[in-house]
C-alpha atoms as a PDB file:
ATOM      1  CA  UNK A   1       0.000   0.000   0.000  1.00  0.00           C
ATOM      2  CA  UNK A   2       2.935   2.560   0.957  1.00  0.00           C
ATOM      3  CA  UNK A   3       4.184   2.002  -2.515  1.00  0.00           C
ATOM      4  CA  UNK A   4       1.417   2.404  -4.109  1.00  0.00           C
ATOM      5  CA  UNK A   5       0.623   5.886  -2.305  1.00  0.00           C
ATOM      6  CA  UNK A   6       4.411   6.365  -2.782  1.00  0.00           C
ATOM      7  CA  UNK A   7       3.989   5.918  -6.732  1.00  0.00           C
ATOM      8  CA  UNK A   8       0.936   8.392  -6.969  1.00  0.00           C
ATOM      9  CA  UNK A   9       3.313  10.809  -5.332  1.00  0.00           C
ATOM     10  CA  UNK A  10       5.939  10.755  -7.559  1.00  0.00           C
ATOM     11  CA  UNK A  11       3.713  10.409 -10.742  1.00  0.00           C
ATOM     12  CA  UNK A  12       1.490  13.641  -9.060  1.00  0.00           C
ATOM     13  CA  UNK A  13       4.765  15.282  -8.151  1.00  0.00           C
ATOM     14  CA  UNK A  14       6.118  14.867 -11.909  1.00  0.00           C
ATOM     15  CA  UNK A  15       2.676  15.984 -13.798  1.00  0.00           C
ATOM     16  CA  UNK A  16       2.784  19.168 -11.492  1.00  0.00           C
ATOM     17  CA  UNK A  17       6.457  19.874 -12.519  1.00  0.00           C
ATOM     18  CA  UNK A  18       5.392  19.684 -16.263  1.00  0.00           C
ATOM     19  CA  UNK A  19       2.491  21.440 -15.857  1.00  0.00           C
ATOM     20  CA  UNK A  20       4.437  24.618 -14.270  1.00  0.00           C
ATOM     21  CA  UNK A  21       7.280  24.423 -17.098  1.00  0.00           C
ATOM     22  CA  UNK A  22       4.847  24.277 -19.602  1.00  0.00           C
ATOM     23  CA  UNK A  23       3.177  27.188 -18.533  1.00  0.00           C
ATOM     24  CA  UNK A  24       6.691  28.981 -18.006  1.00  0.00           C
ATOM     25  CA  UNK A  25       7.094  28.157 -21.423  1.00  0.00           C
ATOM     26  CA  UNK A  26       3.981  29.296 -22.489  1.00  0.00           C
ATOM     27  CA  UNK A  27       4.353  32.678 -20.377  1.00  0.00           C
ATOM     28  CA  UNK A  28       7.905  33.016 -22.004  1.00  0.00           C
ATOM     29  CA  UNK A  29       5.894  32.586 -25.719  1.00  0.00           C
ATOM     30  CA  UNK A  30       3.507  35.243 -24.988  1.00  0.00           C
ATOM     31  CA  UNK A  31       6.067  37.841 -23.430  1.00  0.00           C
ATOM     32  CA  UNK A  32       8.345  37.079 -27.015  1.00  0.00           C
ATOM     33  CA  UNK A  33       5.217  37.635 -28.855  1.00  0.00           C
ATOM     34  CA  UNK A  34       4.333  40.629 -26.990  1.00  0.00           C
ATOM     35  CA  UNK A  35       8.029  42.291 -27.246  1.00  0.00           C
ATOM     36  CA  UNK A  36       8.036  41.456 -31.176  1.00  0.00           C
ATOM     37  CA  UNK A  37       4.436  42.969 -31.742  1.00  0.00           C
ATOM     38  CA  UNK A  38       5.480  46.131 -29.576  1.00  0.00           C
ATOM     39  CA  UNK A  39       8.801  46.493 -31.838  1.00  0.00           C
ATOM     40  CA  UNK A  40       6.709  46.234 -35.030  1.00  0.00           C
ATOM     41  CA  UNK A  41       4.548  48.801 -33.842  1.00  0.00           C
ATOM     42  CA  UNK A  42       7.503  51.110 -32.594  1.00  0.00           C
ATOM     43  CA  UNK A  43       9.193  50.608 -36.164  1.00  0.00           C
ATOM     44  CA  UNK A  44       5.526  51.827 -37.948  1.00  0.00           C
ATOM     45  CA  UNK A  45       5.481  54.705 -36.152  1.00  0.00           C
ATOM     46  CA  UNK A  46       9.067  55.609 -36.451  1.00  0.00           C
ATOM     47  CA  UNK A  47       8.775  55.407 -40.366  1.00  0.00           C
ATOM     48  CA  UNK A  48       5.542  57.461 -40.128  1.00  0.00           C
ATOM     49  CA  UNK A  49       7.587  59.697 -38.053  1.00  0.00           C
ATOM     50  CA  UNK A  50      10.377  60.133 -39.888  1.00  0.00           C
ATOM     51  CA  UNK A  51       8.250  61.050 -43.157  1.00  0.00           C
ATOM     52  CA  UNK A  52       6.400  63.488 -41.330  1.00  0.00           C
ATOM     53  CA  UNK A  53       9.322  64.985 -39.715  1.00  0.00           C
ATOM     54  CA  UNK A  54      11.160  65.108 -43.148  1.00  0.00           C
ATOM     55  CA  UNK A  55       8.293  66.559 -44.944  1.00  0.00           C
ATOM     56  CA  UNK A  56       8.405  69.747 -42.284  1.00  0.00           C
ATOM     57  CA  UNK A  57      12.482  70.125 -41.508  1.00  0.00           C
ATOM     58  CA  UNK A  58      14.288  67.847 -43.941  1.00  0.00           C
ATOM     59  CA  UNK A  59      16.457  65.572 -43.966  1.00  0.00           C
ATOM     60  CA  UNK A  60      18.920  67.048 -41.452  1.00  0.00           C
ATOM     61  CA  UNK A  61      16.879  67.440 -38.479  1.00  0.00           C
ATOM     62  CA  UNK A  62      15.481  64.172 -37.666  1.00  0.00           C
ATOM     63  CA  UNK A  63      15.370  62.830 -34.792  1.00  0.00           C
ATOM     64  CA  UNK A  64      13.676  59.916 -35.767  1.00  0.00           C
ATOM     65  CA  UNK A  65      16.942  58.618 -36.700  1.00  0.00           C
ATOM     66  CA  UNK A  66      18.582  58.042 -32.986  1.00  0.00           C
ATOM     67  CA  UNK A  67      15.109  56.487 -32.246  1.00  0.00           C
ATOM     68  CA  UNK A  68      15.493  54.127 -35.298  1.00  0.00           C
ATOM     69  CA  UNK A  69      18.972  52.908 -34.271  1.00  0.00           C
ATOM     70  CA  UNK A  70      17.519  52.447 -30.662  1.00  0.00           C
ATOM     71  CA  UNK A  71      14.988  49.559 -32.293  1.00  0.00           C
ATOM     72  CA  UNK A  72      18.045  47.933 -34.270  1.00  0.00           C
ATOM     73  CA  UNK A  73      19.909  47.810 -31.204  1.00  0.00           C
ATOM     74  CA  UNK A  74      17.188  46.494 -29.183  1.00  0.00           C
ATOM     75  CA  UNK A  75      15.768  43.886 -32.059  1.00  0.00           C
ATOM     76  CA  UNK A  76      19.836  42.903 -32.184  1.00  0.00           C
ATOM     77  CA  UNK A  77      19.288  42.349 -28.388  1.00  0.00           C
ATOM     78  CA  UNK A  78      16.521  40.626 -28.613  1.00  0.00           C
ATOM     79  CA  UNK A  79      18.327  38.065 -31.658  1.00  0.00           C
ATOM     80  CA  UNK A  80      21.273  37.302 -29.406  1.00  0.00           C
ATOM     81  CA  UNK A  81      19.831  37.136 -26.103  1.00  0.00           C
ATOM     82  CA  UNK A  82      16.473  36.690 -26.349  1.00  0.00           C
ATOM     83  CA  UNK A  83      15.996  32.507 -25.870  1.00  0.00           C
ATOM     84  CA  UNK A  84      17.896  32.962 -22.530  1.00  0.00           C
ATOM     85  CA  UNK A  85      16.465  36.485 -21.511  1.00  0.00           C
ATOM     86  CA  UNK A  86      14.252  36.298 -17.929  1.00  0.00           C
ATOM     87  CA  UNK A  87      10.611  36.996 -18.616  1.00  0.00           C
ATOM     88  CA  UNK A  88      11.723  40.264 -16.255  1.00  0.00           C
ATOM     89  CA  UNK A  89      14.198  41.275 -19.015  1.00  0.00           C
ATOM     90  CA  UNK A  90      11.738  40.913 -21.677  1.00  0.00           C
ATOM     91  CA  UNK A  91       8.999  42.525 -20.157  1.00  0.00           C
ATOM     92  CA  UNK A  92      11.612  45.339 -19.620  1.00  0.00           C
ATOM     93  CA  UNK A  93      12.493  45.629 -22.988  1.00  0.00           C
ATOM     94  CA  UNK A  94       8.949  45.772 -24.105  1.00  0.00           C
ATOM     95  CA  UNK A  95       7.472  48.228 -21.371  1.00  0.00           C
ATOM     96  CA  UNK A  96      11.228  50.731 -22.799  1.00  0.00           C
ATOM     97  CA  UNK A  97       9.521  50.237 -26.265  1.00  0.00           C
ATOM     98  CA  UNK A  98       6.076  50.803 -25.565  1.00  0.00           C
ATOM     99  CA  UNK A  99       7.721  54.150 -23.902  1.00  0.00           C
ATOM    100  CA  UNK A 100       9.587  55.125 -27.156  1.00  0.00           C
ATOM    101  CA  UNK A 101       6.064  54.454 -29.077  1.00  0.00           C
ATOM    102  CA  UNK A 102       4.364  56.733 -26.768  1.00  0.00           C
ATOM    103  CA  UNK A 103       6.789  59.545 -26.999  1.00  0.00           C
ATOM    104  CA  UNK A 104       7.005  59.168 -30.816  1.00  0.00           C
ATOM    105  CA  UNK A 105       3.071  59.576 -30.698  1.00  0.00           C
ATOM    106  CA  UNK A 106       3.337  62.568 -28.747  1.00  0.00           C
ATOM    107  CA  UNK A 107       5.737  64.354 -30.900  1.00  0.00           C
ATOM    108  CA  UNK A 108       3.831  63.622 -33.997  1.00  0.00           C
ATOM    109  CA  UNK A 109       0.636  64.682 -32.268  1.00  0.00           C
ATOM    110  CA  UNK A 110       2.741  67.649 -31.820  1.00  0.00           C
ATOM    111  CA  UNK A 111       3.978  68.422 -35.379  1.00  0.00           C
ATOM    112  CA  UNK A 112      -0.293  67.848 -36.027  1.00  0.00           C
ATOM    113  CA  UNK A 113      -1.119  70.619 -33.851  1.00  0.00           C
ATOM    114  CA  UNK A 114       1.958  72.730 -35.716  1.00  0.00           C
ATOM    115  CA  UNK A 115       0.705  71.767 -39.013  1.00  0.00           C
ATOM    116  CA  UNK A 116      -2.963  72.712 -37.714  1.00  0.00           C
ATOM    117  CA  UNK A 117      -1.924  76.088 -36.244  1.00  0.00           C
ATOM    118  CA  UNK A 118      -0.480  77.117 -39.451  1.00  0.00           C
ATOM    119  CA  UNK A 119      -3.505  76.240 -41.705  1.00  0.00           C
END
């Protein structure tokens, strides 16, 4: 009888251990899914940026461009280090990008009001 109880144990014990890592895994699929759907959405708006900022000060004065370097640097990141990243690091990376998106909305909410001003 003790081995039987014994053997429901360890078989319990091992179906809750795969359960959790599963769902670690499945936590760690949604956070990469997240991060790479946040980047795509930074890199939209930094191209839609960047044309509207060209179309007002040209070429020289974009600052777009230190924003757009920030996403390579961040998608290289996310290449290299990303399979062994925490789900802390990843989440950190994505809240910094949502950030960047939000400022980038604000300044071209900005130029809107400029262009609106003028009209």
């Amino acid at each position: 009888m003790t081995v039987l109880v014994l053997s429901v144990l360890v078989v319990a014990a091992a179906a809750a251990l795969t359960a959790w890592l599963r769902s670690r895994g499945s936590r760690r699929n949604r956070a990469m899914a997240q991060l790479l759907d946040a980047a795509d959405a930074l890199e939209d708006r930094l191209r839609t940026a960047r044309s509207e900022i060209e179309a007002i000060a040209g070429d020289d004065h974009n600052p777009v461009r230190e924003a757009m370097q920030e996403m390579l640097r961040q998608r290289l990141w996310l290449q290299q280090h990303g399979q062994s990243a925490s789900l802390e690091q990843l989440d950190s990376v994505r809240a910094s990008i949502d950030a960047a998106r939000d400022s980038i909305d604000t300044q071209l909410m900005q130029i809107e009001r400029a262009r609106a001003s003028l009209h």
